[in-house]
Protein backbone atom coordinates (compact mmCIF):
# COMPACT_ATOMS: atom_id res chain seq x y z
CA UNK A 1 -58.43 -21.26 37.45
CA UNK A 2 -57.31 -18.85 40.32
CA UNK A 3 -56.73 -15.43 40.58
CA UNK A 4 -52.59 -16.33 40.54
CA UNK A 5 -52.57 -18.53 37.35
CA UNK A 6 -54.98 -15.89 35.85
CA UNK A 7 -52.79 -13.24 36.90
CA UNK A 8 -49.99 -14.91 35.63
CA UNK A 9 -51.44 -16.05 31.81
CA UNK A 10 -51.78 -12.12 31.77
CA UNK A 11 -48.52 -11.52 32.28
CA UNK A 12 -47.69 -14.20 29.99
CA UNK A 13 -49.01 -12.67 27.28
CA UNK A 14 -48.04 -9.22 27.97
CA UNK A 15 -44.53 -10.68 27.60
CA UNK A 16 -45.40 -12.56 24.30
CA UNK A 17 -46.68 -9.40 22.84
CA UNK A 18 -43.60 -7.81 23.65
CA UNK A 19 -41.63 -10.79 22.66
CA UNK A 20 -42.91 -10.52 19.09
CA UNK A 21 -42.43 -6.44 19.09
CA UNK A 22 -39.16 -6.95 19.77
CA UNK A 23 -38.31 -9.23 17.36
CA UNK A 24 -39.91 -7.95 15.06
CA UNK A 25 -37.62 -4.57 15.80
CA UNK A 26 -34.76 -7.12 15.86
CA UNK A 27 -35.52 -8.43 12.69
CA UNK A 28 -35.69 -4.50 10.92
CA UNK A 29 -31.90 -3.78 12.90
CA UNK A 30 -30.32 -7.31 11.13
CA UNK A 31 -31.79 -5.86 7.60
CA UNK A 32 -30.22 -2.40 8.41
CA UNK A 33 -27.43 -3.83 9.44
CA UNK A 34 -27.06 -6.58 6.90
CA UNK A 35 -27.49 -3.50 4.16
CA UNK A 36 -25.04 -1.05 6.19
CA UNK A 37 -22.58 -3.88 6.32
CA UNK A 38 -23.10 -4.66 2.24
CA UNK A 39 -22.58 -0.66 1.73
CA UNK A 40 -19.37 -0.67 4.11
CA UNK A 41 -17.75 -3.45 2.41
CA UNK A 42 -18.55 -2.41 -0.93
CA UNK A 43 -16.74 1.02 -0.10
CA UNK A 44 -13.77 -0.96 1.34
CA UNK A 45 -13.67 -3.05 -1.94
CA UNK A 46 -13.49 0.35 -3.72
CA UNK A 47 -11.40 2.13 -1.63
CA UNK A 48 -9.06 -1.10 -1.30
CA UNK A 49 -8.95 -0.79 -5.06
CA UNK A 50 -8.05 2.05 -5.44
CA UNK A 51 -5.55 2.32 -3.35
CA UNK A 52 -3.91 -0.50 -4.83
CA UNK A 53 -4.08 1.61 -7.80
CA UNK A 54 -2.46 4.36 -6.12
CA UNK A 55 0.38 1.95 -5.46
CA UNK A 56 0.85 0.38 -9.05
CA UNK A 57 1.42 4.45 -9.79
CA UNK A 58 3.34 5.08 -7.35
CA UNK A 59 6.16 1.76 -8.11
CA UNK A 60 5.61 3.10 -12.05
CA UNK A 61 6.37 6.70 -10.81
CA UNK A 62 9.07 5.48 -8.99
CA UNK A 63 10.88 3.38 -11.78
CA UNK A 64 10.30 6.06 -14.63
CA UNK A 65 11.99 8.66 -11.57
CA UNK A 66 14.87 5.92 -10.79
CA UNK A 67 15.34 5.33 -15.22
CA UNK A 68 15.15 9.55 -16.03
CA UNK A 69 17.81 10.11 -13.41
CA UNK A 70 20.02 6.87 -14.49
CA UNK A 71 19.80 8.46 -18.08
CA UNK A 72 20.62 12.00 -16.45
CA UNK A 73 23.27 10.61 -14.75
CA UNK A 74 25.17 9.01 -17.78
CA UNK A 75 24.19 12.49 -19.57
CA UNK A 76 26.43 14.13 -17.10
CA UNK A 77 29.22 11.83 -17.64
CA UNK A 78 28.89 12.19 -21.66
CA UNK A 79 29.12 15.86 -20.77
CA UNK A 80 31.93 15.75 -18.69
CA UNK A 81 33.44 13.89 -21.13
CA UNK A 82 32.03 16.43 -24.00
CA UNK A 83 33.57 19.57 -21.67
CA UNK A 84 36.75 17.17 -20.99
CA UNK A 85 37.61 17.04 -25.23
CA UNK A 86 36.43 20.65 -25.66
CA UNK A 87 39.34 21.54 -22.58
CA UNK A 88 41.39 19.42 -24.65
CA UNK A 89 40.49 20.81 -27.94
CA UNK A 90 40.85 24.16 -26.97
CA UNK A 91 44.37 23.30 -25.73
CA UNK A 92 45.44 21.92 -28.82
CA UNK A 93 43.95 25.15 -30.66
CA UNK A 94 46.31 27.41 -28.40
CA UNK A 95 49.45 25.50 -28.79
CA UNK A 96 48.62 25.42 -33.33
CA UNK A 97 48.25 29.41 -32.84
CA UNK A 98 51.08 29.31 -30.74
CA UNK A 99 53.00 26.93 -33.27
CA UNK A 100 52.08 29.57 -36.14
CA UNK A 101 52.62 32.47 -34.93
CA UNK A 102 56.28 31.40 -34.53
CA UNK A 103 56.91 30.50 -38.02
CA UNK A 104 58.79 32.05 -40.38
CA UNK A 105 58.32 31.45 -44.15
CA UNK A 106 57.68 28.55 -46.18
CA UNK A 107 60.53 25.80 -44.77
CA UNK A 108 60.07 24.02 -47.75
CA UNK A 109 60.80 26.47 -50.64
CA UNK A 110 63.51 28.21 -48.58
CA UNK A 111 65.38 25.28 -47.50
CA UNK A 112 65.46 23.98 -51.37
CA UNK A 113 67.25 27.84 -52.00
CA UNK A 114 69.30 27.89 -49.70
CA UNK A 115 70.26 24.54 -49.99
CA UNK A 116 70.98 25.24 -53.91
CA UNK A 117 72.96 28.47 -52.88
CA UNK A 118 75.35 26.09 -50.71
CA UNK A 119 76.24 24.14 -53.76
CA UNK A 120 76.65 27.14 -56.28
CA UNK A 121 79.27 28.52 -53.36
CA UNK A 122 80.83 25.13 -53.00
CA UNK A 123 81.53 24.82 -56.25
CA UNK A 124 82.80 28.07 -57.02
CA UNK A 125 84.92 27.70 -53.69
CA UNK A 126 85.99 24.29 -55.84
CA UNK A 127 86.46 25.29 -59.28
CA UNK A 128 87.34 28.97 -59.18
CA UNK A 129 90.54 30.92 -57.83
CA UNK A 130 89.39 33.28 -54.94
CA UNK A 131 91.15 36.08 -52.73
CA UNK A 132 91.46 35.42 -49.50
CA UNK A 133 88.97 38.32 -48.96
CA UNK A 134 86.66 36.46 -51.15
CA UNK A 135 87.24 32.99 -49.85
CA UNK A 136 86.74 34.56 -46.54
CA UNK A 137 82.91 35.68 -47.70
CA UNK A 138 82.17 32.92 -49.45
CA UNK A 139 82.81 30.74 -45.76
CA UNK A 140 80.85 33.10 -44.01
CA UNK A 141 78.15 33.37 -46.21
CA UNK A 142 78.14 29.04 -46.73
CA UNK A 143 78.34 28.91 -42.03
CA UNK A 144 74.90 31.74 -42.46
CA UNK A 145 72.87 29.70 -44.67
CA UNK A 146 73.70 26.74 -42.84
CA UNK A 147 72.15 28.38 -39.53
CA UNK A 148 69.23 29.28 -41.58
CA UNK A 149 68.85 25.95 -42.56
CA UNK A 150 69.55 24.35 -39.13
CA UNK A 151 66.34 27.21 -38.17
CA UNK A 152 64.42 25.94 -40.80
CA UNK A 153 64.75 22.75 -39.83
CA UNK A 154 63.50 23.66 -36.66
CA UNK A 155 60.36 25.34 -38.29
CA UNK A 156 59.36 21.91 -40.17
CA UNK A 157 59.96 20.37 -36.51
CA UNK A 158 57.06 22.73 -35.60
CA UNK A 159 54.74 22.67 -39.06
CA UNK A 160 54.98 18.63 -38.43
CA UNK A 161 53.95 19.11 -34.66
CA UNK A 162 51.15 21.88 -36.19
CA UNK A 163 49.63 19.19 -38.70
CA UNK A 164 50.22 16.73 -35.79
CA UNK A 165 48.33 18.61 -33.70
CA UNK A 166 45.19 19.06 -36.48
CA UNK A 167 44.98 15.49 -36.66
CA UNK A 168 44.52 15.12 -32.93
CA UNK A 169 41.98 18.44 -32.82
CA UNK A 170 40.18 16.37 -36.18
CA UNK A 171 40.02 13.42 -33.85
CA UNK A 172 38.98 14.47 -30.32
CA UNK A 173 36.37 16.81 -32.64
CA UNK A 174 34.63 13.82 -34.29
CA UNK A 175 34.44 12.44 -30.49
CA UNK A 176 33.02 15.43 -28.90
CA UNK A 177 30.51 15.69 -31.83
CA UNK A 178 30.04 11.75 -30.65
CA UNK A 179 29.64 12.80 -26.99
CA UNK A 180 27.32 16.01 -27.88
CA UNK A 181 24.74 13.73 -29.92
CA UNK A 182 24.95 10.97 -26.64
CA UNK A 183 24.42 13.81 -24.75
CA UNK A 184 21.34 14.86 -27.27
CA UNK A 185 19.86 11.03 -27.64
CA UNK A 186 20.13 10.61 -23.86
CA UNK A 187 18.29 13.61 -22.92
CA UNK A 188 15.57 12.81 -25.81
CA UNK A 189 15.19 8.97 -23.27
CA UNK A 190 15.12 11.45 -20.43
CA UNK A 191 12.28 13.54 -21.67
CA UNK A 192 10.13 10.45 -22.50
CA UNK A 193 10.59 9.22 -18.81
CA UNK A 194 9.83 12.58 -17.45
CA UNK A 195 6.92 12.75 -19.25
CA UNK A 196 6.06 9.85 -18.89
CA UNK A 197 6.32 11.04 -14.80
CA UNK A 198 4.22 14.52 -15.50
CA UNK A 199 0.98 12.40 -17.15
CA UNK A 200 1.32 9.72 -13.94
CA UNK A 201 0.88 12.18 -11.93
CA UNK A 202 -2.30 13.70 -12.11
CA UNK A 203 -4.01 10.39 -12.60
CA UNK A 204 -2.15 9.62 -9.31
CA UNK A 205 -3.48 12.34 -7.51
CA UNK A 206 -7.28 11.68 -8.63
CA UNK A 207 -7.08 7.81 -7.23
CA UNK A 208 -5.60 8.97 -4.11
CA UNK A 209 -8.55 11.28 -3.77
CA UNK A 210 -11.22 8.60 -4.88
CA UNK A 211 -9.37 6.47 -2.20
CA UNK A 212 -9.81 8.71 0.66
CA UNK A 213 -13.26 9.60 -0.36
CA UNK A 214 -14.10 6.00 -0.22
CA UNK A 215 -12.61 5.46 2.95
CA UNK A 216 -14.51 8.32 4.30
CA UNK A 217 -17.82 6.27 3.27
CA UNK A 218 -16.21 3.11 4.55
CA UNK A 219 -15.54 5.17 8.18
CA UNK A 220 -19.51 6.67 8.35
CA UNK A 221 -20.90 3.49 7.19
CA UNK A 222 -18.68 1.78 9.88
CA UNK A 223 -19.95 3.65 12.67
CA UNK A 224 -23.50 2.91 11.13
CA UNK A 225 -22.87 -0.32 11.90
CA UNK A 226 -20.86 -0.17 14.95
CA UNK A 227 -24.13 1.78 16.04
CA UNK A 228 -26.91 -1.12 14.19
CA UNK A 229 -24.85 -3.49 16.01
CA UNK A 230 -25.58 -2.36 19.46
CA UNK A 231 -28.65 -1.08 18.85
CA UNK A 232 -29.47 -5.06 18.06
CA UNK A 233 -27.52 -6.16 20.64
CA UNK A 234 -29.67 -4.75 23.08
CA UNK A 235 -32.53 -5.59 21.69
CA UNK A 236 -31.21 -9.11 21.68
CA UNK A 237 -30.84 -8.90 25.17
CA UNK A 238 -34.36 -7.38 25.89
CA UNK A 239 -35.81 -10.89 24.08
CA UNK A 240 -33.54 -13.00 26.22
CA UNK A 241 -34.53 -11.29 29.24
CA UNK A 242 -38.16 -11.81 27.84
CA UNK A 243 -37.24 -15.28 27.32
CA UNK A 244 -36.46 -15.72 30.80
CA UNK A 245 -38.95 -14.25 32.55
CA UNK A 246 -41.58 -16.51 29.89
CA UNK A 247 -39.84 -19.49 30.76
CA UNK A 248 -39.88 -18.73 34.42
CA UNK A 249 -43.44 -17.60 34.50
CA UNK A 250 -44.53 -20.90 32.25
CA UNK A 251 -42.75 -22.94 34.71
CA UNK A 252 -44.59 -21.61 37.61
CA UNK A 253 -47.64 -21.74 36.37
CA UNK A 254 -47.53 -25.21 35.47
CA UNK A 255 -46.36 -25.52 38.89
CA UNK A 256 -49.12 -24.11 40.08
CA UNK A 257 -51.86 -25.76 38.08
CA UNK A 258 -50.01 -28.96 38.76
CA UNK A 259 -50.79 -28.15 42.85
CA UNK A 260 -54.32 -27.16 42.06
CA UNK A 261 -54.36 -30.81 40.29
CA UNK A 262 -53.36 -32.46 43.16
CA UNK A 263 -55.28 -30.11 45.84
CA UNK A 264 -58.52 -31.58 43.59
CA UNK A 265 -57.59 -34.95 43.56
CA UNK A 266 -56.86 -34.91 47.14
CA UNK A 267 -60.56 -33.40 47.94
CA UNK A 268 -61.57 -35.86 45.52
CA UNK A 269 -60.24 -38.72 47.21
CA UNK A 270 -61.10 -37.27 50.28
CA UNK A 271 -64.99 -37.11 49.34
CA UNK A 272 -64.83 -40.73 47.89
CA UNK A 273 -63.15 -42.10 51.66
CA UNK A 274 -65.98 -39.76 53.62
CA UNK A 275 -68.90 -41.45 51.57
CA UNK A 276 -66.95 -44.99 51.70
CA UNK A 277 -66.98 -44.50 56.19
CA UNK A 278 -70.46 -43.14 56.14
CA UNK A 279 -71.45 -46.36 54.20
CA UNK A 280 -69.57 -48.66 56.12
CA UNK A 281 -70.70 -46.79 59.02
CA UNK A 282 -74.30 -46.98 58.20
CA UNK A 283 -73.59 -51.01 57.72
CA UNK A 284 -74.35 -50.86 53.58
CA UNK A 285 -72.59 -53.03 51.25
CA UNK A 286 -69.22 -51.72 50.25
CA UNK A 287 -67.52 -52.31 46.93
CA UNK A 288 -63.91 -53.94 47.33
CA UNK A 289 -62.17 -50.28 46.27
CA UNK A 290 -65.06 -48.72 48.74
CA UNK A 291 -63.62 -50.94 51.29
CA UNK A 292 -59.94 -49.89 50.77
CA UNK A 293 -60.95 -46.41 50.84
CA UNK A 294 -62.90 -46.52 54.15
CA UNK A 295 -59.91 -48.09 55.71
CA UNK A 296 -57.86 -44.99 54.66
CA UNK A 297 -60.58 -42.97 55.69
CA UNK A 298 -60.49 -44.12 59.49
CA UNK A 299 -56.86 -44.75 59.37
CA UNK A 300 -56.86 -41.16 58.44
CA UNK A 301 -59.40 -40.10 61.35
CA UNK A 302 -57.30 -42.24 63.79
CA UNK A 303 -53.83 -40.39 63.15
CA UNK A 304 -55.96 -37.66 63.58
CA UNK A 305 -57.52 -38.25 66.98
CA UNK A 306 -53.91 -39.18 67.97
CA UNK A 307 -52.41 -35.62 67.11
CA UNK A 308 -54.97 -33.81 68.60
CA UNK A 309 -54.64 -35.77 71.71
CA UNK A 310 -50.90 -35.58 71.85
CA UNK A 311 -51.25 -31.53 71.09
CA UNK A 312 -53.71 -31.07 73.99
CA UNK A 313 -50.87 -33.04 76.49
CA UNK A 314 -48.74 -31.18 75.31
C-alpha cells in the first residue's frame, strides 16, 4: 500500500471514530428531546384543560350573571308596581280622611228624624187649625229640615264614596301584599344565582392560575426543545458533513488502489513481453500467448524508436 492510501485509511478512520461519537451524541439529543417534547405536550394537555375549564366557568358565570339580573330586573318592575299601589293606596287613604273629616252625624238615624218630623208637621199643617203666625213656622221649619235632608243626602253621597273607596284600598292592598311577596320570592331566585356566582368564582380563579402555571412549564419546556432541536440539528449536520468527506475519501481511495492495480498489471505485462522478446530474441521456443506478447513487446519498442526519433528532429 502507499504512503497516500495509508494516509488516507487513517483519515478514514479518524472520521469513523468521530462518525460514531457523534451519533452516538445524536442519539442522547433525540432521547432528550423525545422526553422534553413528552413533558411539553403533557403540560399543553394540562394547561389546554384547564383552560377549557376556565371557559365552562366562565359561560356558567356568565348565565347565572345574565339569570340574577333578569330576576333583578322583573324585581324592579314588581316594585315599581308595589311603590305604584302604595302611591295609589296612600291616595285613596287621603281622600277617606278627607271624606270623614267632612261628615256630619249619622245620615242614617238623622234623616229617619227628620224625615218623621216632616210628617208630624204635615199633618198637623193638615188636620189642625193654625194662625197664620203658626202656619208661617210650621213652613219654615218643614223648607229647614228639608235642606238638612237635601245635606244629608249629600253626606251618604260621601259615606258611599268612603266605603267605595275601602273596597278599592282592600283591593289594591291584597295586590301590593301580592307584589311585596313577588318582590320577596324573586329576590330569594336572585340570591341562589348570586351565590351560585360567589362559589364559581374562586374555583375560577384557581384554574386560571393552574392554567397559566402550566403554560409557564409548556413555554420553558418549549424553549428546551427549541434549544434540543438545534443542538441535534447541528450535530446532524456534523455526521453529514462526516458522511461526505467518508464517502469522498472511500471513493478516492478506491480510486487510487484501483491505479496501483493497473500500474501492477501494466509492469506485469510489461515483464511477461520483456522475457517473451528476450526469448524470441535468443531464438527459444515461444508459447502461442509468448508469441503474442513479444509482438506487443517490439511493436511497443518500435513506436518507441519512432518518438524518440521524431523528438530529436524536432
Amino acid at each position: 500500500m502507499t504512503e497516500a492510501a495509508e494516509t488516507t485509511s487513517e483519515d478514514i478512520e479518524f472520521l469513523r471514530a468521530k462518525l460514531r461519537e457523534l451519533k452516538t451524541e445524536a442519539r442522547d439529543y433525540l432521547t432528550e428531546l423525545r422526553n422534553n417534547r413528552d413533558k411539553m405536550r403533557e403540560y399543553k394537555r394540562i394547561r389546554d384543560d384547564y383552560n377549557k375549564e376556565v371557559q365552562n366557568l366562565i359561560e356558567s358565570v356568565k348565565a347565572e350573571r345574565q339569570e340574577r339580573d333578569r330576576i333583578n330586573d322583573e324585581i324592579q318592575e314588581w316594585k315599581d308596581k308595589r311603590t305604584a299601589l302604595h302611591d295609589q293606596l296612600k291616595s285613596l287613604y287621603d281622600e277617606i280622611r278627607e271624606l270623614r273629616s267632612n261628615l256630619v252625624g249619622s245620615p242614617s238615624n238623622d234623616q229617619r228624624k227628620m224625615m218623621r218630623r216632616v210628617e208630624e208637621l204635615e199633618w198637623k199643617q193638615q188636620t189642625e187649625q193654625l194662625t197664620i203666625e203658626e202656619e208661617r213656622a210650621l213652613v219654615e221649619e218643614v223648607a229647614e229640615i228639608e235642606k238638612k235632608l237635601v245635606k244629608i243626602g249629600q253626606e251618604k253621597e260621601k259615606q258611599d264614596r268612603i266605603h267605595e273607596l275601602r273596597r278599592l284600598a282592600r283591593k289594591l292592598k291584597g295586590e301590593a301584599s301580592d307584589a311585596h311577596q313577588k318582590v320577596l320570592d324573586l329576590s330569594e331566585k336572585s340570591q341562589v344565582h348570586h351565590r351560585e356566582v360567589v362559589r364559581i368564582r374562586p374555583q375560577l380563579e384557581e384554574y386560571k392560575k393552574a392554567a397559566d402555571t402550566a403554560h409557564q412549564n409548556f413555554v420553558e419546556w418549549l424553549k428546551k426543545v427549541k434549544a434540543g432541536e438545534e443542538q441535534l440539528k447541528e450535530v446532524r449536520q456534523q455526521i453529514d458533513e462526516i458522511q461526505s468527506k467518508i464517502r469522498k475519501q472511500s471513493t478516492d481511495s478506491r480510486e487510487a488502489r484501483r491505479h496501483e492495480r493497473r500500474k501492477k498489471q501494466r509492469e506485469s505485462r510489461r515483464e511477461k513481453e520483456d522475457e517473451a522478446v528476450d526469448k524470441l530474441k535468443a531464438g527459444k521456443r515461444l508459447t502461442f500467448d509468448e508469441f503474442i506478447l513479444a509482438r506487443r513487446g517490439l511493436s511497443d519498442e518500435l513506436n518507441k524508436d519512432e518518438d524518440e526519433e521524431s523528438e530529436e528532429k524536432s
